[in-house]
N, C-alpha and C. Protein backbone atom coordinates (compact mmCIF):
# COMPACT_ATOMS: atom_id res chain seq x y z
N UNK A 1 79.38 95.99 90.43
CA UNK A 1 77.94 95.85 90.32
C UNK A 1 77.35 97.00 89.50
N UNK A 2 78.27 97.94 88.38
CA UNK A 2 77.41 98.63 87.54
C UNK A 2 76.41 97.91 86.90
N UNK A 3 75.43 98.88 86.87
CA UNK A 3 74.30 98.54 85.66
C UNK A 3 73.75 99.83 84.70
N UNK A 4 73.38 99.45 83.75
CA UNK A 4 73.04 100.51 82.87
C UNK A 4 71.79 101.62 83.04
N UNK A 5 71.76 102.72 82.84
CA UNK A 5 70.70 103.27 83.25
C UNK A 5 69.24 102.99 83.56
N UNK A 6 69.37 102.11 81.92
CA UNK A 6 67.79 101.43 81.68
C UNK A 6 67.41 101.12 83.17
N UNK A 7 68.47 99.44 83.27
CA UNK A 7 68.03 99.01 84.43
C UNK A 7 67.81 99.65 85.53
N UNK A 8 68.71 100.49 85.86
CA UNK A 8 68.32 101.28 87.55
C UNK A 8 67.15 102.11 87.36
N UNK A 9 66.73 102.44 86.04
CA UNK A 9 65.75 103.06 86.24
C UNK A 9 64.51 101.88 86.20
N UNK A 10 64.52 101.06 85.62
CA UNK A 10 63.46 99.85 85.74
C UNK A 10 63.24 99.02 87.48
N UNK A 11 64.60 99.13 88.04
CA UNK A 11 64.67 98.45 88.90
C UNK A 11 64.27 99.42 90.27
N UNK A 12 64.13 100.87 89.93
CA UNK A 12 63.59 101.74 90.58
C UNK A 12 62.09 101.63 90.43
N UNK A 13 61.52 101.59 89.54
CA UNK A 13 59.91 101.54 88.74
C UNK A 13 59.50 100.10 89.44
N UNK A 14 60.41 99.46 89.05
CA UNK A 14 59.67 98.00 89.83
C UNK A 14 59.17 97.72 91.53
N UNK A 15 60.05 98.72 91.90
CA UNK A 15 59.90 98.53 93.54
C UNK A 15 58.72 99.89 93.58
N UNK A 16 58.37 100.39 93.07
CA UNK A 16 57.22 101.69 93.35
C UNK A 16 58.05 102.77 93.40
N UNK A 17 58.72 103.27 93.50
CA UNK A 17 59.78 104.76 93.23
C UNK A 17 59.80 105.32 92.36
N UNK A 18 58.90 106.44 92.26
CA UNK A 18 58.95 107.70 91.50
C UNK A 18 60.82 107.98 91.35
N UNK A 19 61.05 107.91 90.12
CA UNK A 19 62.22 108.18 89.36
C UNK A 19 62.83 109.38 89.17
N UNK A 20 63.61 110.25 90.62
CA UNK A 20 64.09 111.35 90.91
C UNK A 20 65.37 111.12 90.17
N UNK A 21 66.00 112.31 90.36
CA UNK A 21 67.37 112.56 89.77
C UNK A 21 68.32 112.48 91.07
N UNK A 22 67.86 112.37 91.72
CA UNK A 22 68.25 111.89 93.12
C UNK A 22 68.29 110.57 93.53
N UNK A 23 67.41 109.93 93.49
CA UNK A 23 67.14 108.86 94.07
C UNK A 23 68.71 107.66 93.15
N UNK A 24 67.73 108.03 91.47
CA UNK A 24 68.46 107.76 90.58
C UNK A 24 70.27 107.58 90.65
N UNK A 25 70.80 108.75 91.58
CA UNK A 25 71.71 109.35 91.60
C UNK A 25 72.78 108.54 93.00
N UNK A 26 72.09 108.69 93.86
CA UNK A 26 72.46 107.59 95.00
C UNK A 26 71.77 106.27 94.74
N UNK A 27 71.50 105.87 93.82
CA UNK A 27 71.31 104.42 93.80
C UNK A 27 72.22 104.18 92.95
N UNK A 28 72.79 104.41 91.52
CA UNK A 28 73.46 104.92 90.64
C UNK A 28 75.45 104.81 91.60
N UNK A 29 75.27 105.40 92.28
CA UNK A 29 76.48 105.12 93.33
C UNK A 29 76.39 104.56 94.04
N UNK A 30 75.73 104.01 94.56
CA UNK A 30 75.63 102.78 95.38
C UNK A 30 75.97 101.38 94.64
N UNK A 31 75.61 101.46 93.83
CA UNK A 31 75.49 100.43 92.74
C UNK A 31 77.03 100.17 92.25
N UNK A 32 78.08 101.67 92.27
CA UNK A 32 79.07 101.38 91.64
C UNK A 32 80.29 100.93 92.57
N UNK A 33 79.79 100.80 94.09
CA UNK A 33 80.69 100.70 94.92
C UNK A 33 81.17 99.46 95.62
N UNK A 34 81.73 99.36 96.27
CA UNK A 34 82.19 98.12 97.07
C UNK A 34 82.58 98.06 98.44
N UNK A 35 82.47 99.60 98.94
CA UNK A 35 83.00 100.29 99.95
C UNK A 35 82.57 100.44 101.67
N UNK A 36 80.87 100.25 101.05
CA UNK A 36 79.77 100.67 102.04
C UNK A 36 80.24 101.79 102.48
N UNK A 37 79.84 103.03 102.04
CA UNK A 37 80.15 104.17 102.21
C UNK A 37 78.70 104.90 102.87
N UNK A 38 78.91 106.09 104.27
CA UNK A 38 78.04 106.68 104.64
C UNK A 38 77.40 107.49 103.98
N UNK A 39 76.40 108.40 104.77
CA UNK A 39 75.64 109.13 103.65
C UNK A 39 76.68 110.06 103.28
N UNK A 40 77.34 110.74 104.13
CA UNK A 40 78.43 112.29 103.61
C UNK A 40 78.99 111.85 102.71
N UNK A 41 79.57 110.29 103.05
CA UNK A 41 80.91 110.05 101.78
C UNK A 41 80.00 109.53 100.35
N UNK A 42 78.87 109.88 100.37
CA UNK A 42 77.71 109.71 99.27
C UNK A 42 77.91 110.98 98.60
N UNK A 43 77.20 111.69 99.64
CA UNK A 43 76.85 113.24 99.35
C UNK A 43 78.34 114.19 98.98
N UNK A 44 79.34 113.64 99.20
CA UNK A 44 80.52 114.08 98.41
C UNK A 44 81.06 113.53 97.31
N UNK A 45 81.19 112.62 96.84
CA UNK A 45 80.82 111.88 95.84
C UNK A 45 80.21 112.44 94.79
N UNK A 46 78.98 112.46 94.81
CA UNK A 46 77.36 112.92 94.31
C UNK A 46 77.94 114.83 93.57
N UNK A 47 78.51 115.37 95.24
CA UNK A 47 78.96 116.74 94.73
C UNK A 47 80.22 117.54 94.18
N UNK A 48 80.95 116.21 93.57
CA UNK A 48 82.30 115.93 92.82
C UNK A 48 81.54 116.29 91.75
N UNK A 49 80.88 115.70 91.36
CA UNK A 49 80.23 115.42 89.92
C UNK A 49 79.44 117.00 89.36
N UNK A 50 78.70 117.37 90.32
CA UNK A 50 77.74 118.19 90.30
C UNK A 50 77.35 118.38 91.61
N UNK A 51 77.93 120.03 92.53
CA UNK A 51 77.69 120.21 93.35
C UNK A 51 75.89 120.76 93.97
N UNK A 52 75.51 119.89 93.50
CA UNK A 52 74.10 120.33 93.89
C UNK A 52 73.13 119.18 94.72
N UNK A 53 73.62 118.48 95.63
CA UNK A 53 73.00 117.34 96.47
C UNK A 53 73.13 118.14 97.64
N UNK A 54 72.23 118.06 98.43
CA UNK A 54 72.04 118.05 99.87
C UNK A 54 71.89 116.97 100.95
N UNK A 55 72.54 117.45 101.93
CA UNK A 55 72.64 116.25 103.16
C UNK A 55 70.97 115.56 103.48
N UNK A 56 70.13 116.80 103.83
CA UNK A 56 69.09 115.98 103.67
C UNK A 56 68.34 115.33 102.35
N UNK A 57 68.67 115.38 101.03
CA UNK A 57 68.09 114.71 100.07
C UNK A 57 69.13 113.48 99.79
N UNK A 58 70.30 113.10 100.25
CA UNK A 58 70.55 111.80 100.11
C UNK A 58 70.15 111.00 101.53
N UNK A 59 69.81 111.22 102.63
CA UNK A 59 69.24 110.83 103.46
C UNK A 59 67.89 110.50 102.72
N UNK A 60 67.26 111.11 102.59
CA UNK A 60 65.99 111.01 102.11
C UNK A 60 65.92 109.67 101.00
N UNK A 61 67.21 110.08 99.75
CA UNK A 61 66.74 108.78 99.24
C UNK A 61 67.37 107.71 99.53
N UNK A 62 67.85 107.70 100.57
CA UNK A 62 68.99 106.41 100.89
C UNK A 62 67.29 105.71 101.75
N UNK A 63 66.85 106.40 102.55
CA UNK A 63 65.35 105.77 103.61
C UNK A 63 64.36 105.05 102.48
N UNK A 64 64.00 105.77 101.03
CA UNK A 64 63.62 105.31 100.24
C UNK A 64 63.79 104.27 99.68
N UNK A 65 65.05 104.20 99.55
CA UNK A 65 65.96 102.94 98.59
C UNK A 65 65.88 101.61 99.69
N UNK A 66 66.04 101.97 101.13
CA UNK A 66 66.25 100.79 102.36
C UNK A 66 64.51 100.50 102.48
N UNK A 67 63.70 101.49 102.12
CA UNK A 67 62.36 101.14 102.98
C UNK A 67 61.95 99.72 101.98
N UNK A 68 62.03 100.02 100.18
CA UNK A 68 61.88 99.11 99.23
C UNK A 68 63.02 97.67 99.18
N UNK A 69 63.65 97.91 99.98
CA UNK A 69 64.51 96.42 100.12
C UNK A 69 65.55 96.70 99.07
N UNK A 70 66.15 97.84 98.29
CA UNK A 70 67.14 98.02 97.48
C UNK A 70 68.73 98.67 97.81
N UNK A 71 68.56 98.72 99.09
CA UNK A 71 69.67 98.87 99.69
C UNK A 71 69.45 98.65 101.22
N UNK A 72 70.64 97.91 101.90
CA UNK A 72 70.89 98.11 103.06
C UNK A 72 71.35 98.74 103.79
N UNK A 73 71.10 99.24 105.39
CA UNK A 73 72.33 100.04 106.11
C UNK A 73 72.77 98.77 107.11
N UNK A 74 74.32 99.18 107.21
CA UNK A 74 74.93 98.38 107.92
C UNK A 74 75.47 98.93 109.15
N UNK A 75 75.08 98.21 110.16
CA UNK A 75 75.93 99.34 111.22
C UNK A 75 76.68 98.34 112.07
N UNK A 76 78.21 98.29 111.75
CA UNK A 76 78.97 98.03 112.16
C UNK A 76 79.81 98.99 113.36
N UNK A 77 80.23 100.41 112.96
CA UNK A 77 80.57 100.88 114.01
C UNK A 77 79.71 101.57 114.92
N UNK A 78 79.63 102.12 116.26
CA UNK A 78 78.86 102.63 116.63
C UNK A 78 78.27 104.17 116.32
N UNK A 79 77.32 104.37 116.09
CA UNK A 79 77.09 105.45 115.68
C UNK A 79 76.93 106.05 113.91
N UNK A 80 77.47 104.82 113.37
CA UNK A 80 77.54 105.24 111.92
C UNK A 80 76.88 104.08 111.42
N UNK A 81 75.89 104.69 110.28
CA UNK A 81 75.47 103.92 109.07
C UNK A 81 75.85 103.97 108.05
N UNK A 82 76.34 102.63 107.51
CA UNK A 82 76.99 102.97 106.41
C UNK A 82 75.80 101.75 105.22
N UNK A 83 76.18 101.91 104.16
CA UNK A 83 75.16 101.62 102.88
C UNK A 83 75.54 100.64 101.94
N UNK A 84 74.56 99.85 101.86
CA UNK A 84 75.25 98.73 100.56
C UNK A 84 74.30 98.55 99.67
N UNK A 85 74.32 98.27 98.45
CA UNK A 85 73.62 97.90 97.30
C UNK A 85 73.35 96.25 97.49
N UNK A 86 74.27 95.69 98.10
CA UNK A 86 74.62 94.63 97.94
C UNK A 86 73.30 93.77 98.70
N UNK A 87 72.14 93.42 98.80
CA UNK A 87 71.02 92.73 99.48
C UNK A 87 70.87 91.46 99.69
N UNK A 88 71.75 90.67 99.03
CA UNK A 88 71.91 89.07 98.50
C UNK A 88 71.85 89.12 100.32
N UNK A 89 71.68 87.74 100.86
CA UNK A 89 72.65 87.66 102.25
C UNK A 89 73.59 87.20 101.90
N UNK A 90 75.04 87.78 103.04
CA UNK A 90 75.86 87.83 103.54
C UNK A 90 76.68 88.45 104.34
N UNK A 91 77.88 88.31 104.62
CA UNK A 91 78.26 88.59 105.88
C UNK A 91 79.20 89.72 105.28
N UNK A 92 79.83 90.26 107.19
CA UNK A 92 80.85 91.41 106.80
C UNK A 92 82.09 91.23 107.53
N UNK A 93 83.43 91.60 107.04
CA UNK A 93 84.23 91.85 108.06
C UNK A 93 84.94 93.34 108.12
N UNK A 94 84.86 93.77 109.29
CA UNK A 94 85.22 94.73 109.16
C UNK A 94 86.68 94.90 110.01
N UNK A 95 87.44 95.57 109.56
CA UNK A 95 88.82 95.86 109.87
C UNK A 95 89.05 97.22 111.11
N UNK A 96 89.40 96.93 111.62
CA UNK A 96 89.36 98.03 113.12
C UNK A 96 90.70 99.20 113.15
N UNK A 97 91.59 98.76 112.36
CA UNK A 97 92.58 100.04 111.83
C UNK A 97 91.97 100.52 110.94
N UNK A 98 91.89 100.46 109.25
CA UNK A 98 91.61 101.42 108.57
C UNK A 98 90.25 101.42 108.31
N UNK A 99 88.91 100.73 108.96
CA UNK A 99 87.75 100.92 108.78
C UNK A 99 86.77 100.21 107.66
N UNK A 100 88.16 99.80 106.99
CA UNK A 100 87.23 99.21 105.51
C UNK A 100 86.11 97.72 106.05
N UNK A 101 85.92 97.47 104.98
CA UNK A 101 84.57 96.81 105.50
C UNK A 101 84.26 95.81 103.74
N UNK A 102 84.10 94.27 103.96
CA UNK A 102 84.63 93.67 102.85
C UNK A 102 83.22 92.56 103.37
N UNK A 103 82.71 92.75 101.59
CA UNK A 103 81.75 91.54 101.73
C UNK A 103 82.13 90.15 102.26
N UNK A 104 81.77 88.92 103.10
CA UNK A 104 82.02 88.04 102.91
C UNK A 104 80.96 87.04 102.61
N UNK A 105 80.83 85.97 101.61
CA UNK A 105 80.29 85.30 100.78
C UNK A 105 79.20 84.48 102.53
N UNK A 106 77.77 84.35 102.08
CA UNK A 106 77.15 83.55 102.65
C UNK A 106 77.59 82.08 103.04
N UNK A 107 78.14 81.52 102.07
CA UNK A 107 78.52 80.18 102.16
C UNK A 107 79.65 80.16 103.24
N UNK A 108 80.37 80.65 104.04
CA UNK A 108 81.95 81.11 104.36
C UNK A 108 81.41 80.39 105.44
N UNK A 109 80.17 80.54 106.47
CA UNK A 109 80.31 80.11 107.62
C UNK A 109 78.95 79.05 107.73
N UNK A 110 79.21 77.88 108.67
CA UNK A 110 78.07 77.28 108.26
C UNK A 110 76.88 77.47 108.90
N UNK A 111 75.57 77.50 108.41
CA UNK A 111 74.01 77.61 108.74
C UNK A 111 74.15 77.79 110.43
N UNK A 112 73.74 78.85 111.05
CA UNK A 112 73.31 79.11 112.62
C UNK A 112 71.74 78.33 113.30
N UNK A 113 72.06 77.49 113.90
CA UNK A 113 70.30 77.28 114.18
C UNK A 113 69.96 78.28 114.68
N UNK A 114 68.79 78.68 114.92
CA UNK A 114 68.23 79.70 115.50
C UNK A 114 67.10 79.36 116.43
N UNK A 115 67.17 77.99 116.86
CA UNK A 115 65.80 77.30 117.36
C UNK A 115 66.19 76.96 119.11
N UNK A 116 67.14 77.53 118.84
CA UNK A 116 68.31 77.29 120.70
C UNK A 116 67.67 78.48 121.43
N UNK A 117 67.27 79.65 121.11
CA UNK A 117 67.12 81.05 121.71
C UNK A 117 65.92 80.52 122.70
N UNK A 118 66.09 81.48 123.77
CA UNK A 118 65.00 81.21 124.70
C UNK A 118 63.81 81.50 124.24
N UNK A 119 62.77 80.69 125.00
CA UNK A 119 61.40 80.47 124.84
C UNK A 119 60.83 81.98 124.29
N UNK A 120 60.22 82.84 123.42
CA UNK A 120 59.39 84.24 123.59
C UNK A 120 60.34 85.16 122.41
N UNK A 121 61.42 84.15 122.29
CA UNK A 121 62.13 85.52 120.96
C UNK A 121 62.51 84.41 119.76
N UNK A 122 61.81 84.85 118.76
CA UNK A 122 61.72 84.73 117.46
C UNK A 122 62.19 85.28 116.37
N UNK A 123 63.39 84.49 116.09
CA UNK A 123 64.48 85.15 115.28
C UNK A 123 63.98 85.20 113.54
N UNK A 124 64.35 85.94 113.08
CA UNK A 124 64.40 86.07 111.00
C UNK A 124 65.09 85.61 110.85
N UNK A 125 66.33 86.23 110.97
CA UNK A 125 67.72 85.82 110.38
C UNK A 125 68.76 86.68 110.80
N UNK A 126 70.04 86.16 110.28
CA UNK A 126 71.00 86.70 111.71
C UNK A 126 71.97 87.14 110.09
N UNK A 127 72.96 87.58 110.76
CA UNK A 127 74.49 88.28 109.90
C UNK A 127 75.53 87.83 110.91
N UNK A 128 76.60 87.89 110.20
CA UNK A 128 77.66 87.63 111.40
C UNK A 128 78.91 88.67 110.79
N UNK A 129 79.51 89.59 112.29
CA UNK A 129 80.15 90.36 111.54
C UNK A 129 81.97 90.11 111.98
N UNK A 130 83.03 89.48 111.23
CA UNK A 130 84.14 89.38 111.71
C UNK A 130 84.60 90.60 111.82
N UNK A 131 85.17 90.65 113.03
CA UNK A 131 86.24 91.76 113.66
C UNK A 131 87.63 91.53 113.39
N UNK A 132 88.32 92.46 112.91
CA UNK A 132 90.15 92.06 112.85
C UNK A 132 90.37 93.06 112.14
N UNK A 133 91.82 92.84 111.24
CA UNK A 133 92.65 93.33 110.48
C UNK A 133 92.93 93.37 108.78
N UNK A 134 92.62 94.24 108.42
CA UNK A 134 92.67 93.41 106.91
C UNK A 134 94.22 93.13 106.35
N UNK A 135 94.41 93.21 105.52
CA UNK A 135 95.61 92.47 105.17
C UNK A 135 96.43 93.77 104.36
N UNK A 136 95.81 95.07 104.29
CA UNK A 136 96.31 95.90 104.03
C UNK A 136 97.08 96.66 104.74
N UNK A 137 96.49 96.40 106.01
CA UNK A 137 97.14 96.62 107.26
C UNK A 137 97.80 95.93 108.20
């Protein structure tokens, strides 16, 4: 899912985001991944390149990037958020030995009603997350 600067910087401008070297920077990697990677494994990443990111400024623009609908957090394990570029819907599976965590296509499972739930709760929309093994393992 690379894209060229232009765009991330247009596609930053379009949602209202003042165009940091930061923001830029974790969206920019987010964009190049497939991984759903947390904020640290961002912020190391980020300080491979150029050690000058801080824990709280990719927090900061990761809240930015999720508040505008340009990235998601996913929280599959307990306690950890991890990050996707990826916003389309769809689903996840995540693997319980080595942790990885693999898009799976919307179409994979069929339509959930949502009109069964008891009387007073009013659903959006749901995700579904498979549990198992990946095949690497």
């Amino acid at each position: 899912m690379t894209q060229s600067v232009d765009t991330i910087i247009k596609t930053l401008r379009s949602k209202g985001l003042k165009v940091t070297p930061q923001r830029f920077a974790v969206y920019a990697n987010l964009l190049s991944r497939q991984d759903h990677p947390t904020a640290e494994q961002i912020l190391q990443d980020l300080n491979k390149q150029a050690p000058t990111s801080s824990q709280a400024t990719v927090y900061s623009a990761l809240q930015a990037l999720r508040d505008v609908g340009l990235v998601r957090e996913v929280l599959l394990e307990e306690g950890v958020s991890r990050y996707d570029a990826n916003v389309e819907k769809h689903h996840h599976f995540y693997c319980r030995q080595c942790n990885a965590i693999e898009d799976i296509p919307w179409e994979t499972f069929p339509d959930i009603s949502l009109d069964h739930l008891r009387p007073g709760l009013k659903a959006q929309t749901y995700e579904v997350t498979v549990y198992g093994t990946c095949d690497c393992c």
